[in-house]
N, C-alpha and C. Protein backbone atom coordinates (compact mmCIF):
# COMPACT_ATOMS: atom_id res chain seq x y z
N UNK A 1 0.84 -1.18 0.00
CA UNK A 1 0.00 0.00 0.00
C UNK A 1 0.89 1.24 0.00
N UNK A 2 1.28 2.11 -1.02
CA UNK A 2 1.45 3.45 -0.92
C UNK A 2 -0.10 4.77 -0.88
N UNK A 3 0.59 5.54 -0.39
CA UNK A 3 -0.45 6.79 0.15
C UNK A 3 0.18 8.01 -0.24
N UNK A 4 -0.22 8.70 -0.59
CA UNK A 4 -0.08 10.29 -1.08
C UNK A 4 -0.55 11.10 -0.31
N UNK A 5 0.23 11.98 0.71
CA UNK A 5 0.05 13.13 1.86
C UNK A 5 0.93 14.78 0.47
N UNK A 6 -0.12 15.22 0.64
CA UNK A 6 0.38 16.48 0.44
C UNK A 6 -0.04 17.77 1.53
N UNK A 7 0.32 18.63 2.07
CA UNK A 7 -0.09 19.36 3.01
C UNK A 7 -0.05 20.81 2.48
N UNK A 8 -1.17 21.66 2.38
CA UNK A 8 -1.02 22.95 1.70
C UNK A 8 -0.72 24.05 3.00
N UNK A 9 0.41 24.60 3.12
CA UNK A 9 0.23 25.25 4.23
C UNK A 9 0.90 26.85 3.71
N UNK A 10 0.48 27.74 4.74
CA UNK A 10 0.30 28.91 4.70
C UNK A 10 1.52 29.88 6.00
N UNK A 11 1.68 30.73 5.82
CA UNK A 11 2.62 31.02 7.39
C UNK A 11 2.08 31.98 8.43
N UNK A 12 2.05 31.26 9.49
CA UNK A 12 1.49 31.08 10.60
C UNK A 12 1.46 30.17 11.88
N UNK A 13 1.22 30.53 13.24
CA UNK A 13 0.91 29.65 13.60
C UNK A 13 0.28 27.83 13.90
N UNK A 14 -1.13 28.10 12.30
CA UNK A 14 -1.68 27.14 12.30
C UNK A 14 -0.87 26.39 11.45
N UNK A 15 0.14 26.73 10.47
CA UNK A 15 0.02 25.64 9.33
C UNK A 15 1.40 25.76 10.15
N UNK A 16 1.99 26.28 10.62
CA UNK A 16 3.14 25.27 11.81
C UNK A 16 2.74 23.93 12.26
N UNK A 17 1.49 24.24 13.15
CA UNK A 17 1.06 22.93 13.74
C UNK A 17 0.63 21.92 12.91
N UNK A 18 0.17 22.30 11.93
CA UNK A 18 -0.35 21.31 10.90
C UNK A 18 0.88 20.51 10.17
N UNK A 19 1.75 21.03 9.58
CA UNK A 19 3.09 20.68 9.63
C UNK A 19 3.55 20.02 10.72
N UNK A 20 3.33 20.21 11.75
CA UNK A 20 4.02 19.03 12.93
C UNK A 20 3.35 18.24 13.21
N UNK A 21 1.84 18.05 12.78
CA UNK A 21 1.09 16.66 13.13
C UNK A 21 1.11 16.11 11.41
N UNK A 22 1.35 16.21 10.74
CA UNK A 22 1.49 15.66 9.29
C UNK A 22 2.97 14.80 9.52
N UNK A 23 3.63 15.79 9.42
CA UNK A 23 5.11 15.00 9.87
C UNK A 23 5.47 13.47 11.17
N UNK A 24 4.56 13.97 12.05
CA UNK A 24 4.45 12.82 12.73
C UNK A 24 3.64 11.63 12.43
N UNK A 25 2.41 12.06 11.95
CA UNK A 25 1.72 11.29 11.39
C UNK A 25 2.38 10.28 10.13
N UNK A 26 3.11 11.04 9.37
CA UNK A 26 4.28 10.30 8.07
C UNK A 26 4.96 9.32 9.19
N UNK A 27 5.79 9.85 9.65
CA UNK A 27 6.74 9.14 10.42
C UNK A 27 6.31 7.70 11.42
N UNK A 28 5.01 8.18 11.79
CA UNK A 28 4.04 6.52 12.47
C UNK A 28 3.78 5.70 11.21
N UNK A 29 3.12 5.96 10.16
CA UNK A 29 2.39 5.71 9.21
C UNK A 29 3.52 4.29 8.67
N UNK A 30 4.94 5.20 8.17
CA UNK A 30 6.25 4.49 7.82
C UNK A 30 6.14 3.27 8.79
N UNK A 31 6.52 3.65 10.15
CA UNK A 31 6.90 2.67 11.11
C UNK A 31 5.99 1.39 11.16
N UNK A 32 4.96 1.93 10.89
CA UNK A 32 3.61 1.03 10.61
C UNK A 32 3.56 -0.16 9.47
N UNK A 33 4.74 0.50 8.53
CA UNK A 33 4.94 -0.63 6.59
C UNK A 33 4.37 0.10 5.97
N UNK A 34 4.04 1.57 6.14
CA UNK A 34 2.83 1.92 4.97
C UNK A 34 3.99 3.16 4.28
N UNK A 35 4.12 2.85 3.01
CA UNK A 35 5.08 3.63 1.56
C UNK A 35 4.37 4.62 1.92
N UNK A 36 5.00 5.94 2.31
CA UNK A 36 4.45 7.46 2.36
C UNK A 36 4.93 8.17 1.39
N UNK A 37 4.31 9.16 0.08
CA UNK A 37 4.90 10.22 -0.50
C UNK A 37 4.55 11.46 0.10
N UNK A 38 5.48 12.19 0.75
CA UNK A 38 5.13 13.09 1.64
C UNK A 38 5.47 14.44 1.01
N UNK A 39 4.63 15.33 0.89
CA UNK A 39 5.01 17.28 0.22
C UNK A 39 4.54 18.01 0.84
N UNK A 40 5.33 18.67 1.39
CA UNK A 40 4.71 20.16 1.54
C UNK A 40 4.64 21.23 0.60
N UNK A 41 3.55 21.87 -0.06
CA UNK A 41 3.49 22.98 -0.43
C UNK A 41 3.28 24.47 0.51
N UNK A 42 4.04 25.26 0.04
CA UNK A 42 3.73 26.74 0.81
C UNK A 42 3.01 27.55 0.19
N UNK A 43 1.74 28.22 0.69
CA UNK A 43 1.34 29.21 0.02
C UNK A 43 1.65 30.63 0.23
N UNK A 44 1.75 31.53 -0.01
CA UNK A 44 2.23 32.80 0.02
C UNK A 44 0.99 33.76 0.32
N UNK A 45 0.66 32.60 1.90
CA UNK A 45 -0.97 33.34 2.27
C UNK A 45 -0.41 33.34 3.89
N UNK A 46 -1.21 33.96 4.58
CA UNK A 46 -1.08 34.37 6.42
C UNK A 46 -2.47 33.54 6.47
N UNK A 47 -1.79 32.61 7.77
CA UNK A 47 -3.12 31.63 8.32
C UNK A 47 -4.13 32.58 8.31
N UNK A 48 -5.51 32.10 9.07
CA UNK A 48 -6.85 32.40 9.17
C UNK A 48 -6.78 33.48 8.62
N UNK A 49 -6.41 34.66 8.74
CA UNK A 49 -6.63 36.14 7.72
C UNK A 49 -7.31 35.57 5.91
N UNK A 50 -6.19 35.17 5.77
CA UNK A 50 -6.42 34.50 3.71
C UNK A 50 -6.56 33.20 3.94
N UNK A 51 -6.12 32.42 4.37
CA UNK A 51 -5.86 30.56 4.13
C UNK A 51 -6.02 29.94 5.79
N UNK A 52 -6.59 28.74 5.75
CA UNK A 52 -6.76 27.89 6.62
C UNK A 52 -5.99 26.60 6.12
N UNK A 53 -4.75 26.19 6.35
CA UNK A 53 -3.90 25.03 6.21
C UNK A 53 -4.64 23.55 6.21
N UNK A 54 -4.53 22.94 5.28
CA UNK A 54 -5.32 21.59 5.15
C UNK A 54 -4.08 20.45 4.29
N UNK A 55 -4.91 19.04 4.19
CA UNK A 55 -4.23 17.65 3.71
C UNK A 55 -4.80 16.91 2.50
N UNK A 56 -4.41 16.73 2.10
CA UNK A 56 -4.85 16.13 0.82
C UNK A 56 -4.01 14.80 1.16
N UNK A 57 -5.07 13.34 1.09
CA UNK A 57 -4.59 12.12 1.39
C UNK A 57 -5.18 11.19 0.01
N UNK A 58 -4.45 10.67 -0.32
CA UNK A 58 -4.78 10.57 -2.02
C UNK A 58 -6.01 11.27 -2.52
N UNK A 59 -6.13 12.26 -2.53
CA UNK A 59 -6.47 12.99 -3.28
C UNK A 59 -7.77 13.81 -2.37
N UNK A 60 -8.27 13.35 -1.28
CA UNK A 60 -9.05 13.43 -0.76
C UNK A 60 -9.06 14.28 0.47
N UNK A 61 -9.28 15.63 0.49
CA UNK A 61 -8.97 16.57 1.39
C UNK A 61 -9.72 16.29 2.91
N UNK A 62 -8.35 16.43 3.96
CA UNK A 62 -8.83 15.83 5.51
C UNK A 62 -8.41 16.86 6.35
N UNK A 63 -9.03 16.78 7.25
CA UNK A 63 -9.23 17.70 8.27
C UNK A 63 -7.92 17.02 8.81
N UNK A 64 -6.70 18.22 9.49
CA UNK A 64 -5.68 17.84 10.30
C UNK A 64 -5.27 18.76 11.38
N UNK A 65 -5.56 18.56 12.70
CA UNK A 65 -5.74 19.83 13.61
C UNK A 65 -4.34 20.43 13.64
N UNK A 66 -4.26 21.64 13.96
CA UNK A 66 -2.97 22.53 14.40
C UNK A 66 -2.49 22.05 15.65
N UNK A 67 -3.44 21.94 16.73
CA UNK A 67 -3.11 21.95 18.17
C UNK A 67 -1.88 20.63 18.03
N UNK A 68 -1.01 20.37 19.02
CA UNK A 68 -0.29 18.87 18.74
C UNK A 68 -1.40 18.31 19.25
N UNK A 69 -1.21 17.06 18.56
CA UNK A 69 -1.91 15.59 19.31
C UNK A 69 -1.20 14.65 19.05
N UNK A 70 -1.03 13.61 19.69
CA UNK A 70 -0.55 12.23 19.82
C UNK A 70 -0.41 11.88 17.86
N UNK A 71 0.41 10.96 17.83
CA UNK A 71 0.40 10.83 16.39
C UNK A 71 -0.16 9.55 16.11
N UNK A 72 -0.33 8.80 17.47
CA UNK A 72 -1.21 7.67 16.94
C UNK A 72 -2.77 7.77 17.22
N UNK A 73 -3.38 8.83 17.97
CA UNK A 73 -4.77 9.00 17.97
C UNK A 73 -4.91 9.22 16.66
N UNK A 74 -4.43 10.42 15.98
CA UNK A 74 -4.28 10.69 14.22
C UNK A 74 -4.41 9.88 13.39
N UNK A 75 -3.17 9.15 13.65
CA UNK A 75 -3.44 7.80 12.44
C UNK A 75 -4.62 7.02 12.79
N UNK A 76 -5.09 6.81 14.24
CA UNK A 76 -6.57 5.92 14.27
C UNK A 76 -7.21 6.50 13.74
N UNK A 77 -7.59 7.88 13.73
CA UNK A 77 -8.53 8.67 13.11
C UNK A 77 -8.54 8.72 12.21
N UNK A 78 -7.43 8.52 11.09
CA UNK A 78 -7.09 8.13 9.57
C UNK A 78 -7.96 7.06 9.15
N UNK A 79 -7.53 6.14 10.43
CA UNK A 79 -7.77 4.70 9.93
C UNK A 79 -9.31 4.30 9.64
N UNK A 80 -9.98 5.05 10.91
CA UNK A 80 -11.39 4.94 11.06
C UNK A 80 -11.99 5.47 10.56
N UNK A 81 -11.60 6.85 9.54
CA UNK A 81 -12.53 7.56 8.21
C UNK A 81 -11.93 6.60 7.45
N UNK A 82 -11.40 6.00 6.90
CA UNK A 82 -11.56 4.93 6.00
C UNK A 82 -10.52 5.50 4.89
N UNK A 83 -9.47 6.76 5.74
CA UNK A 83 -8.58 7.97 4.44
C UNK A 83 -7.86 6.80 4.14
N UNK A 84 -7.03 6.16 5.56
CA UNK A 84 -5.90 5.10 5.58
C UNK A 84 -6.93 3.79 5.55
N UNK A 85 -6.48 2.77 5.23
CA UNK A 85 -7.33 1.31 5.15
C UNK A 85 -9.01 1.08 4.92
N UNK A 86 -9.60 0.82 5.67
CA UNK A 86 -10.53 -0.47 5.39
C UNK A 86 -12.18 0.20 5.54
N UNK A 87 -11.60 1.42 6.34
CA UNK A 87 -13.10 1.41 6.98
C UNK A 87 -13.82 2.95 5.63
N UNK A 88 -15.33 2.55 5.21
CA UNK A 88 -15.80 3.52 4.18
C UNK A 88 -16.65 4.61 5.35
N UNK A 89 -15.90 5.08 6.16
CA UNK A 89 -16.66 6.09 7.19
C UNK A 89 -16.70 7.64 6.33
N UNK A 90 -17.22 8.56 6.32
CA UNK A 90 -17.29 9.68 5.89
C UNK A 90 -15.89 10.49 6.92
N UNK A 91 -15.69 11.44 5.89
CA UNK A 91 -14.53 12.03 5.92
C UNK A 91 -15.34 13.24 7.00
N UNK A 92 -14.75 14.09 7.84
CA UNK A 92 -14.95 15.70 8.15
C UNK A 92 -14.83 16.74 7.42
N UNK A 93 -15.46 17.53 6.80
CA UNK A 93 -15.06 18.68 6.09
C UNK A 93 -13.79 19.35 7.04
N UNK A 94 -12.99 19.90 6.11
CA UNK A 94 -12.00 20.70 6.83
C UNK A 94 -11.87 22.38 7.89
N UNK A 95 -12.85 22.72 6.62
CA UNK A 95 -13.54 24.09 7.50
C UNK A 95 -14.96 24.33 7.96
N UNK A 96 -15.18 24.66 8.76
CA UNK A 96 -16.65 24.63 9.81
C UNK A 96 -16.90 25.71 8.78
């Protein structure tokens, strides 16, 4: 199984954090056997003002919080929308 993480982030606070739970999240994911292609893109936007930082997981845009969290609650939460493996659960929109 390979997976495609791209992360669109912006500079700021938020797409810091989003950047540090993506990165950890890669880094479990690996440890786990799972082939990661991992990118960051930068946009040339200021968090919440212009842009809200988000994930694109093959192709399929996911909600990824700023705050830190554990990197394996994340990946369960991957696992259990059905982004990563087995399960066909509905995804979260990214912005409220």
């Amino acid at each position: 199984m390979a997976l495609t993480i791209v992360g669109f982030l912006g500079f700021g606070p938020l797409s810091h954090g989003v950047s540090r739970n993506l990165r950890a999240v890669v880094e479990k994911l690996r440890e786990m056997g799972i082939v990661v292609d991992y990118t960051e893109v930068r946009l040339p936007l200021l968090d919440v003002e212009e842009f809200e930082p988000f994930a694109l997981i093959d192709g399929r845009e996911v909600y990824v919080p700023s705050v830190a969290v554990e990197p394996e609650k994340l990946v369960d939460y991957l696992l259990a929308a059905g982004i990563v493996g087995l399960s066909p659960l509905p995804v979260p929109p990214v912005a409220v």
